[in-house]
PDB file of N, CA and C in Angstrom:
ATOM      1  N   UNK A   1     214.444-134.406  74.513  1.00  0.00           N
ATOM      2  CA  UNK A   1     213.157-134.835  73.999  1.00  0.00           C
ATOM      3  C   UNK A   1     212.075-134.781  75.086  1.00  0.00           C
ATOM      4  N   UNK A   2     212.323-135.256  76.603  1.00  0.00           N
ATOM      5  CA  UNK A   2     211.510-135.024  77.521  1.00  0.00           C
ATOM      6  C   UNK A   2     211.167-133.631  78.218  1.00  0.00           C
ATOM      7  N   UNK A   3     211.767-132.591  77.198  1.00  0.00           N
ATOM      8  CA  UNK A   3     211.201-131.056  78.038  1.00  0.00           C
ATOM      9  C   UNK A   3     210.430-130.781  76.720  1.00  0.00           C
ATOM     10  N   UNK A   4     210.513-131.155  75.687  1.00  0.00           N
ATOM     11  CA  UNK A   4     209.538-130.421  74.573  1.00  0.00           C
ATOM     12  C   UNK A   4     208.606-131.286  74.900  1.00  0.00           C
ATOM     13  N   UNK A   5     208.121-132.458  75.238  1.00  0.00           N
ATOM     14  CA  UNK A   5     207.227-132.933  75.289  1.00  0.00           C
ATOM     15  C   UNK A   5     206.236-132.571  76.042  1.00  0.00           C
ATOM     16  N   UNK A   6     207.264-132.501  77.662  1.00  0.00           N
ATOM     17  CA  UNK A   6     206.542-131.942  78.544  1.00  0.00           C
ATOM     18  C   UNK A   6     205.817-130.494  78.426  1.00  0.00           C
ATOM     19  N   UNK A   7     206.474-129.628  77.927  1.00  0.00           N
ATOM     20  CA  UNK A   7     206.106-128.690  77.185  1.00  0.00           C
ATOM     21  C   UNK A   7     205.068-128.648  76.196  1.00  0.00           C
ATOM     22  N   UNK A   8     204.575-129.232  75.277  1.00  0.00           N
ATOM     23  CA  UNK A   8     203.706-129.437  74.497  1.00  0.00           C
ATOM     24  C   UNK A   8     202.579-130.109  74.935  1.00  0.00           C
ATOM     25  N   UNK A   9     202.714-130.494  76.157  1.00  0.00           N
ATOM     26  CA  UNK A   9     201.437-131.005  76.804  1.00  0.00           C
ATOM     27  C   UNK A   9     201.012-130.015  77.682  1.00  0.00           C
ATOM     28  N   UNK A  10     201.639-129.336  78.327  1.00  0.00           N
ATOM     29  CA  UNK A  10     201.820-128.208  79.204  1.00  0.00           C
ATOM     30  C   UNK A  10     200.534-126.995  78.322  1.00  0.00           C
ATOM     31  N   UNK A  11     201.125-126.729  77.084  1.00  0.00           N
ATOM     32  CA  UNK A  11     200.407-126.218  76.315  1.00  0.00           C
ATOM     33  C   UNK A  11     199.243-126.616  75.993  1.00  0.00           C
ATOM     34  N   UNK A  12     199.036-127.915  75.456  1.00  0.00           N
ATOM     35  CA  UNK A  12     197.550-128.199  75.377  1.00  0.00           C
ATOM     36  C   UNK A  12     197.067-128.634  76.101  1.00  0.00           C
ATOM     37  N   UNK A  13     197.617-128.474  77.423  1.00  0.00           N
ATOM     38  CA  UNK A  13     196.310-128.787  78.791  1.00  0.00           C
ATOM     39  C   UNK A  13     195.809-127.200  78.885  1.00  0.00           C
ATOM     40  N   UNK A  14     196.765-125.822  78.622  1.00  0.00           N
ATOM     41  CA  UNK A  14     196.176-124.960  78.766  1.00  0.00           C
ATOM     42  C   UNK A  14     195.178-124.299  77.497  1.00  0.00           C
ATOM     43  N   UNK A  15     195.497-124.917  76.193  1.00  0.00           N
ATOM     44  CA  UNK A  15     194.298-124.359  75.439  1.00  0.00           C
ATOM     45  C   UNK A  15     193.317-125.073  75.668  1.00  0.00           C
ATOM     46  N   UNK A  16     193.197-126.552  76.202  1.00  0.00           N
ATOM     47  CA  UNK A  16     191.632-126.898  76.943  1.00  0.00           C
ATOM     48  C   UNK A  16     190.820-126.532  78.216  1.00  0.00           C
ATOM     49  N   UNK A  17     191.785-125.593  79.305  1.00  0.00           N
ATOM     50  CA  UNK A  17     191.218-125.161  80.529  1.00  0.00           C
ATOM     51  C   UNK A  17     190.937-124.012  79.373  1.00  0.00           C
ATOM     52  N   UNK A  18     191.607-123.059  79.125  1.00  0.00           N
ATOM     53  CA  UNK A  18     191.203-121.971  78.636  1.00  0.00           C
ATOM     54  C   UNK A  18     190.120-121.804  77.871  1.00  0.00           C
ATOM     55  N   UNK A  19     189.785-123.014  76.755  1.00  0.00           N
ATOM     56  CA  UNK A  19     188.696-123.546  76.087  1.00  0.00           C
ATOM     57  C   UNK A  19     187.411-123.422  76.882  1.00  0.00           C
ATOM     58  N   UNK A  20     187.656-124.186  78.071  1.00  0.00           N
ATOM     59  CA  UNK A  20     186.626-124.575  78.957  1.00  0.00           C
ATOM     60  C   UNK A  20     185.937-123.513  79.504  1.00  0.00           C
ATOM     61  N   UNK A  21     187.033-122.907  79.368  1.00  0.00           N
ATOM     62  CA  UNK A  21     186.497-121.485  80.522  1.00  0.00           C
ATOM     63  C   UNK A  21     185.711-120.447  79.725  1.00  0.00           C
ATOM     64  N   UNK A  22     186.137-120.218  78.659  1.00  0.00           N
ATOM     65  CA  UNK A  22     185.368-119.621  77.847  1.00  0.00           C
ATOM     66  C   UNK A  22     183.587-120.168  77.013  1.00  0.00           C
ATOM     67  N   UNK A  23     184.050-121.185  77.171  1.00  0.00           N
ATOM     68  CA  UNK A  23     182.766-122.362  76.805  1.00  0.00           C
ATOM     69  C   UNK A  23     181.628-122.072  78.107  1.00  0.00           C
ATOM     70  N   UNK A  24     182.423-122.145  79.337  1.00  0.00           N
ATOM     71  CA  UNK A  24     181.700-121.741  80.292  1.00  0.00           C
ATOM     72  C   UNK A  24     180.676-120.659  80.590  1.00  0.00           C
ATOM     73  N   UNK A  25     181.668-119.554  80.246  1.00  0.00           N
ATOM     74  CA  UNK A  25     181.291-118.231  80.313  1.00  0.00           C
ATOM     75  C   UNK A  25     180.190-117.998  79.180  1.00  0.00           C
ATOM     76  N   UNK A  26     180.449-118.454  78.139  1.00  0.00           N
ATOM     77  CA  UNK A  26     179.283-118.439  76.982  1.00  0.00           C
ATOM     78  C   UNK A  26     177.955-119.466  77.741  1.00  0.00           C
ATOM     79  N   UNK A  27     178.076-120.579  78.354  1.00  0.00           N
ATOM     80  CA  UNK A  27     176.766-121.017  78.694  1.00  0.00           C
ATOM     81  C   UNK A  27     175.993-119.943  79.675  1.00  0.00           C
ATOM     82  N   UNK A  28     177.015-120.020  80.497  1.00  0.00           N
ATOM     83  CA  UNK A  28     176.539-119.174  82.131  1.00  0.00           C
ATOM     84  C   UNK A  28     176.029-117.683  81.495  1.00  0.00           C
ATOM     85  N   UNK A  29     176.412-117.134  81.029  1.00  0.00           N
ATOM     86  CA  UNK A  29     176.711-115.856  81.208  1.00  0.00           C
ATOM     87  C   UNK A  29     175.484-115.300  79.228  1.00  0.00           C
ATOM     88  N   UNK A  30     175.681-115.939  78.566  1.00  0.00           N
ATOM     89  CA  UNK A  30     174.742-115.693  77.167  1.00  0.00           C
ATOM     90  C   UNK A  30     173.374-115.315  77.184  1.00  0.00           C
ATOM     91  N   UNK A  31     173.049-114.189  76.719  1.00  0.00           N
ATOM     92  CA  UNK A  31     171.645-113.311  76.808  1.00  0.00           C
ATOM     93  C   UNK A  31     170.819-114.488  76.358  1.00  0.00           C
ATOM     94  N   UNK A  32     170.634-115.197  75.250  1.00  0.00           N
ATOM     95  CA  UNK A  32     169.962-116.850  74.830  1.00  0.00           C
ATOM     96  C   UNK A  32     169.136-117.565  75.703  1.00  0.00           C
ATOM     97  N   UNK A  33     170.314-117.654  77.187  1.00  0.00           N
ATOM     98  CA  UNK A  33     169.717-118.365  78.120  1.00  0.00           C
ATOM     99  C   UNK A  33     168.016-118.284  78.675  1.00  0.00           C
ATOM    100  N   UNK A  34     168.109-117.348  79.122  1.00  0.00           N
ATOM    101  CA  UNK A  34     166.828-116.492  79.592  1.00  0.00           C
ATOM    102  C   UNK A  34     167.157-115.076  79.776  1.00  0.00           C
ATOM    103  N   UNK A  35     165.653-114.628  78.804  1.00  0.00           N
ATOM    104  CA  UNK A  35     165.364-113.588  78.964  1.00  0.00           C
ATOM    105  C   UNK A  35     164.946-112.427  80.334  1.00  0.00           C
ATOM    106  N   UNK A  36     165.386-111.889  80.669  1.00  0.00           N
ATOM    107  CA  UNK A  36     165.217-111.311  81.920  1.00  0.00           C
ATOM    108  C   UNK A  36     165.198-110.155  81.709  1.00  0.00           C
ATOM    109  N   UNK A  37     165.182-108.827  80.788  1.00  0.00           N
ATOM    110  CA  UNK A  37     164.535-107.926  80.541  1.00  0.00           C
ATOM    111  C   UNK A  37     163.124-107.432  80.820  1.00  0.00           C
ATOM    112  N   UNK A  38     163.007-106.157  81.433  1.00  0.00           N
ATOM    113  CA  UNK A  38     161.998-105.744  81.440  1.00  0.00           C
ATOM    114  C   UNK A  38     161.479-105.105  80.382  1.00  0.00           C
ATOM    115  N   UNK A  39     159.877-105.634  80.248  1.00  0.00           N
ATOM    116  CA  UNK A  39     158.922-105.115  78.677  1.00  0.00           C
ATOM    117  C   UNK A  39     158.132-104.448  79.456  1.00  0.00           C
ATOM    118  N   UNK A  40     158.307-102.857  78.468  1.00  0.00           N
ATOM    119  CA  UNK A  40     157.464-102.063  78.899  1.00  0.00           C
ATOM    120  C   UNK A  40     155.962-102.140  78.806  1.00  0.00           C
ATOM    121  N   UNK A  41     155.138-101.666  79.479  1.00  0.00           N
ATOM    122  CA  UNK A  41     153.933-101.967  79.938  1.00  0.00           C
ATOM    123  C   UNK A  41     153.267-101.985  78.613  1.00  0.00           C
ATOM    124  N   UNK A  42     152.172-102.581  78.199  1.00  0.00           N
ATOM    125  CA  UNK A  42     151.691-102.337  76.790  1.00  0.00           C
ATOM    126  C   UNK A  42     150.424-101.078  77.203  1.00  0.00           C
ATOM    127  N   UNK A  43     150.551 -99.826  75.501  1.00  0.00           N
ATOM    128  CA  UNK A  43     149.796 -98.567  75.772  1.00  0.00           C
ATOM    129  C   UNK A  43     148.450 -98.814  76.447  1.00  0.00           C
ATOM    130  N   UNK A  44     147.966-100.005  76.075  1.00  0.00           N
ATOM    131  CA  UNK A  44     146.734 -99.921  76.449  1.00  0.00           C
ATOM    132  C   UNK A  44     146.267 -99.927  77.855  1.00  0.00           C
ATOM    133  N   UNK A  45     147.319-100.948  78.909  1.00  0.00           N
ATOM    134  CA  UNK A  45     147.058-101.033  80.229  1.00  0.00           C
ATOM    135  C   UNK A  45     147.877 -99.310  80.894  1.00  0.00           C
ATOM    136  N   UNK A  46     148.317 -98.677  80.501  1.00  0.00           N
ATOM    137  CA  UNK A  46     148.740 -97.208  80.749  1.00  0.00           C
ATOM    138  C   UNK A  46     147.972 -95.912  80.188  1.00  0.00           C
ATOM    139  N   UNK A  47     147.143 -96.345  79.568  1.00  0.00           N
ATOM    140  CA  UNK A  47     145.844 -95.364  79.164  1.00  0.00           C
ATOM    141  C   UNK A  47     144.871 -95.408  79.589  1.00  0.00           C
ATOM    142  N   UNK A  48     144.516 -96.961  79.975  1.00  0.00           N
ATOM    143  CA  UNK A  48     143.682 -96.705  81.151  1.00  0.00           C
ATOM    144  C   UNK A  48     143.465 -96.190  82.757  1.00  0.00           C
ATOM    145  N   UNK A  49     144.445 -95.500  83.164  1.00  0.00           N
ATOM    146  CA  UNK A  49     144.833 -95.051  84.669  1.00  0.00           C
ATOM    147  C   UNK A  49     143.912 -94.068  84.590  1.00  0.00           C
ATOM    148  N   UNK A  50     143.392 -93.328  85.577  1.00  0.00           N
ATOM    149  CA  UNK A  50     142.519 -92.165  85.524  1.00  0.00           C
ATOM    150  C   UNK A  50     143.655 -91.045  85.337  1.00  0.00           C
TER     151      UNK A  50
END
């Protein structure tokens, strides 16, 4: 009884690191966060150049 247990905790300590980590990666890492793309110049300030 004390190795399935241990075992079954074993397991759900790793679907909550694994959880975490992915939870992580979605905050850190999600286009949402900030935008940081470059917007191309608008026509009007590029038609005016000589």
């Amino acid at each position: 009884m004390q190795a399935k247990t241990s075992e079954g905790l074993e397991v759900l300590a790793a679907v909550v690191v694994t959880a975490g980590l992915v939870a992580g990666n979605l905050v850190l890492f999600s286009p949402l966060r900030v935008d940081n793309r470059v917007l191309p110049a608008p026509a009007s300030q590029t038609a005016e150049r000589p």
